[in-house]
N, C-alpha and C. Protein backbone atom coordinates (compact mmCIF):
# COMPACT_ATOMS: atom_id res chain seq x y z
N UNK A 1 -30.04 42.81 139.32
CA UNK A 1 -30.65 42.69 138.01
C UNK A 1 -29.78 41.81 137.13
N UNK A 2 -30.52 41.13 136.27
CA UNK A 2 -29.63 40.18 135.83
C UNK A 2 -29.09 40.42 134.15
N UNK A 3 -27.88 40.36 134.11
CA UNK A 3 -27.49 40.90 132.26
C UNK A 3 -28.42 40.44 131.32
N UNK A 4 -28.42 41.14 130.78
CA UNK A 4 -29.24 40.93 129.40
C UNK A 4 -28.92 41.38 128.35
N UNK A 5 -28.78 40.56 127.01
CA UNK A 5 -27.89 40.93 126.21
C UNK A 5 -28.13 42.04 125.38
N UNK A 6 -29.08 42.35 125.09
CA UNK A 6 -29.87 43.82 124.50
C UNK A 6 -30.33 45.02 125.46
N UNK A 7 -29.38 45.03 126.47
CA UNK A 7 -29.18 46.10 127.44
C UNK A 7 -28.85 47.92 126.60
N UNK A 8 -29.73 48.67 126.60
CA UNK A 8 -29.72 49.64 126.26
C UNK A 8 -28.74 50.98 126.86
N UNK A 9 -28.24 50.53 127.84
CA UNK A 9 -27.09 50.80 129.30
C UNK A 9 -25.53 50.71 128.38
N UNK A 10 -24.24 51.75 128.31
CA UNK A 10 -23.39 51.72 127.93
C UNK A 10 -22.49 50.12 128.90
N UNK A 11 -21.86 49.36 128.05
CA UNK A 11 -21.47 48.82 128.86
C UNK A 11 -19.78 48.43 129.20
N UNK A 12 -19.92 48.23 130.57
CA UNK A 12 -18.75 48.66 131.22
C UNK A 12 -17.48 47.81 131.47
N UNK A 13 -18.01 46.71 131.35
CA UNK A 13 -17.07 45.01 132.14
C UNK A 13 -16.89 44.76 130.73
N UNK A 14 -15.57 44.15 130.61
CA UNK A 14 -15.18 43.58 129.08
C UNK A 14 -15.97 42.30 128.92
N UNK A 15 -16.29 41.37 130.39
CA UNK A 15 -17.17 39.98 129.81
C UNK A 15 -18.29 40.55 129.25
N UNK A 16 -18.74 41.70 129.21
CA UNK A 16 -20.13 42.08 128.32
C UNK A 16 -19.79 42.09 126.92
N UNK A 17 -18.98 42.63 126.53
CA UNK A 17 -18.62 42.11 124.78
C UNK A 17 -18.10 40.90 124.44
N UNK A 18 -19.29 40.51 123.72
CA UNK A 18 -19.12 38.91 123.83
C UNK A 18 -18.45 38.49 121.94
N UNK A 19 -17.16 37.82 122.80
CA UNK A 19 -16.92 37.35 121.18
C UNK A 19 -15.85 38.53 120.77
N UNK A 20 -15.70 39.36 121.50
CA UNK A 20 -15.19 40.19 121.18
C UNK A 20 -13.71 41.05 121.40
N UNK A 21 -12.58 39.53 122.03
CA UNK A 21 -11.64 39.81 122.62
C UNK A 21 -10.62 40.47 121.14
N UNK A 22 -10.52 39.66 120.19
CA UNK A 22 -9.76 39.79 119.63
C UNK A 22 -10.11 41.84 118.48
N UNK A 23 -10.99 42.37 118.57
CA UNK A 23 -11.29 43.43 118.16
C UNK A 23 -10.36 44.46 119.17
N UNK A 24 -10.91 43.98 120.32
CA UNK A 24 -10.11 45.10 121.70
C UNK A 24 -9.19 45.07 121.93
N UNK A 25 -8.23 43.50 121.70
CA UNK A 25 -6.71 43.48 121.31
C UNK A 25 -6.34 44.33 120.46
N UNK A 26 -6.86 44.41 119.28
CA UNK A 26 -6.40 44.66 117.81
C UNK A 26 -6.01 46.71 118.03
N UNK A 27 -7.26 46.84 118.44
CA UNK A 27 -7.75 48.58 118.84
C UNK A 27 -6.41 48.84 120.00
N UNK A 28 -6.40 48.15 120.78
CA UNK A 28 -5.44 48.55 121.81
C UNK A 28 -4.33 48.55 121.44
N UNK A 29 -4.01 47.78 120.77
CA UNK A 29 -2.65 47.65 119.72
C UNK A 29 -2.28 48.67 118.73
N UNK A 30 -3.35 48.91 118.12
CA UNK A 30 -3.04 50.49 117.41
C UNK A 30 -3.09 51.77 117.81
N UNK A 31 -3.74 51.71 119.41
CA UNK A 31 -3.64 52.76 120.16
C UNK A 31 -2.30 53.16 120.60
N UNK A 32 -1.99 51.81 121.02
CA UNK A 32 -0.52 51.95 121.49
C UNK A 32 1.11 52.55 120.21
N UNK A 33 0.51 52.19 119.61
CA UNK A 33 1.01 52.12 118.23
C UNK A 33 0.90 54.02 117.83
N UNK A 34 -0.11 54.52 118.29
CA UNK A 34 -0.29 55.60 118.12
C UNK A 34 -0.45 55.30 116.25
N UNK A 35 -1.52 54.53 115.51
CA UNK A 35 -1.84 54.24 114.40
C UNK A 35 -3.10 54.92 114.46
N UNK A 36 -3.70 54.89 112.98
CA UNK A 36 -4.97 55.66 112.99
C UNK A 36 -5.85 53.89 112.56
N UNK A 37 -7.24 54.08 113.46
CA UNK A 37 -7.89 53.25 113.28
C UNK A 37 -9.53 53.61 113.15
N UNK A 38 -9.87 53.30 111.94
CA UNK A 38 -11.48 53.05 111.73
C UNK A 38 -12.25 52.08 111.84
N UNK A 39 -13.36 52.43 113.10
CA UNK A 39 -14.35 51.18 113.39
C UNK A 39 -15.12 51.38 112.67
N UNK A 40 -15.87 50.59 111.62
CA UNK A 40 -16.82 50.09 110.79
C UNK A 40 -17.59 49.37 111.29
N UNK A 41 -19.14 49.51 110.95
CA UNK A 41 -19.98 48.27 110.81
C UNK A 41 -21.59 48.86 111.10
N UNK A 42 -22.07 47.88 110.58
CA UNK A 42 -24.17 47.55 110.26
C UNK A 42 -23.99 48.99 111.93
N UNK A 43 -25.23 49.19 112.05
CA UNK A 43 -26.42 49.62 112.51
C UNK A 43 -25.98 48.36 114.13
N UNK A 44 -25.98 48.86 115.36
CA UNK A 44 -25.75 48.42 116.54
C UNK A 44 -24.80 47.44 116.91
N UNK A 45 -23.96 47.53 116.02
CA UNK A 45 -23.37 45.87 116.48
C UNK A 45 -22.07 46.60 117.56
N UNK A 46 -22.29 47.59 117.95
CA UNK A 46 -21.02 48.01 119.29
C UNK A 46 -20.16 49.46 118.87
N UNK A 47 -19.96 49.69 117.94
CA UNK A 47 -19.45 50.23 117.72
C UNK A 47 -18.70 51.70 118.96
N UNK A 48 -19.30 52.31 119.20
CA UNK A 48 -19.78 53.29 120.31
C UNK A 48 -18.91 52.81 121.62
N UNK A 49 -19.84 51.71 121.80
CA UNK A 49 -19.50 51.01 123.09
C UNK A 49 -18.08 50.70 123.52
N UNK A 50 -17.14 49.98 122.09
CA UNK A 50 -16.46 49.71 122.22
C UNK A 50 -15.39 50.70 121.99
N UNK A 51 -15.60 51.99 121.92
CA UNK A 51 -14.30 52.84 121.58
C UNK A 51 -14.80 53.72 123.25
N UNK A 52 -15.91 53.42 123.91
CA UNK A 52 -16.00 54.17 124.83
C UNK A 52 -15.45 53.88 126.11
């Protein structure tokens, strides 16, 4: 089956977040950091996905 970008499917491979290296740096960095971090933003834009 071929990707599609409005895949309703949690997703799993980092090339699926597109555009989106420097957010998962940033998060991983304050993880490590053991910092407190709040993801913000509109109605679907990843949020979920990307802390999952």
């Amino acid at each position: 089956m071929a990707e599609i970008l409005f895949d309703t499917r949690p997703k799993s491979r980092r090339e699926n977040f597109f555009d989106r290296d420097k957010e998962i740096e940033e998060l991983k960095d304050i993880i490590l950091h053991k910092d407190f971090a709040a993801v913000l933003g509109i109605r679907r834009i990843g949020k979920t996905i990307l802390l999952g």
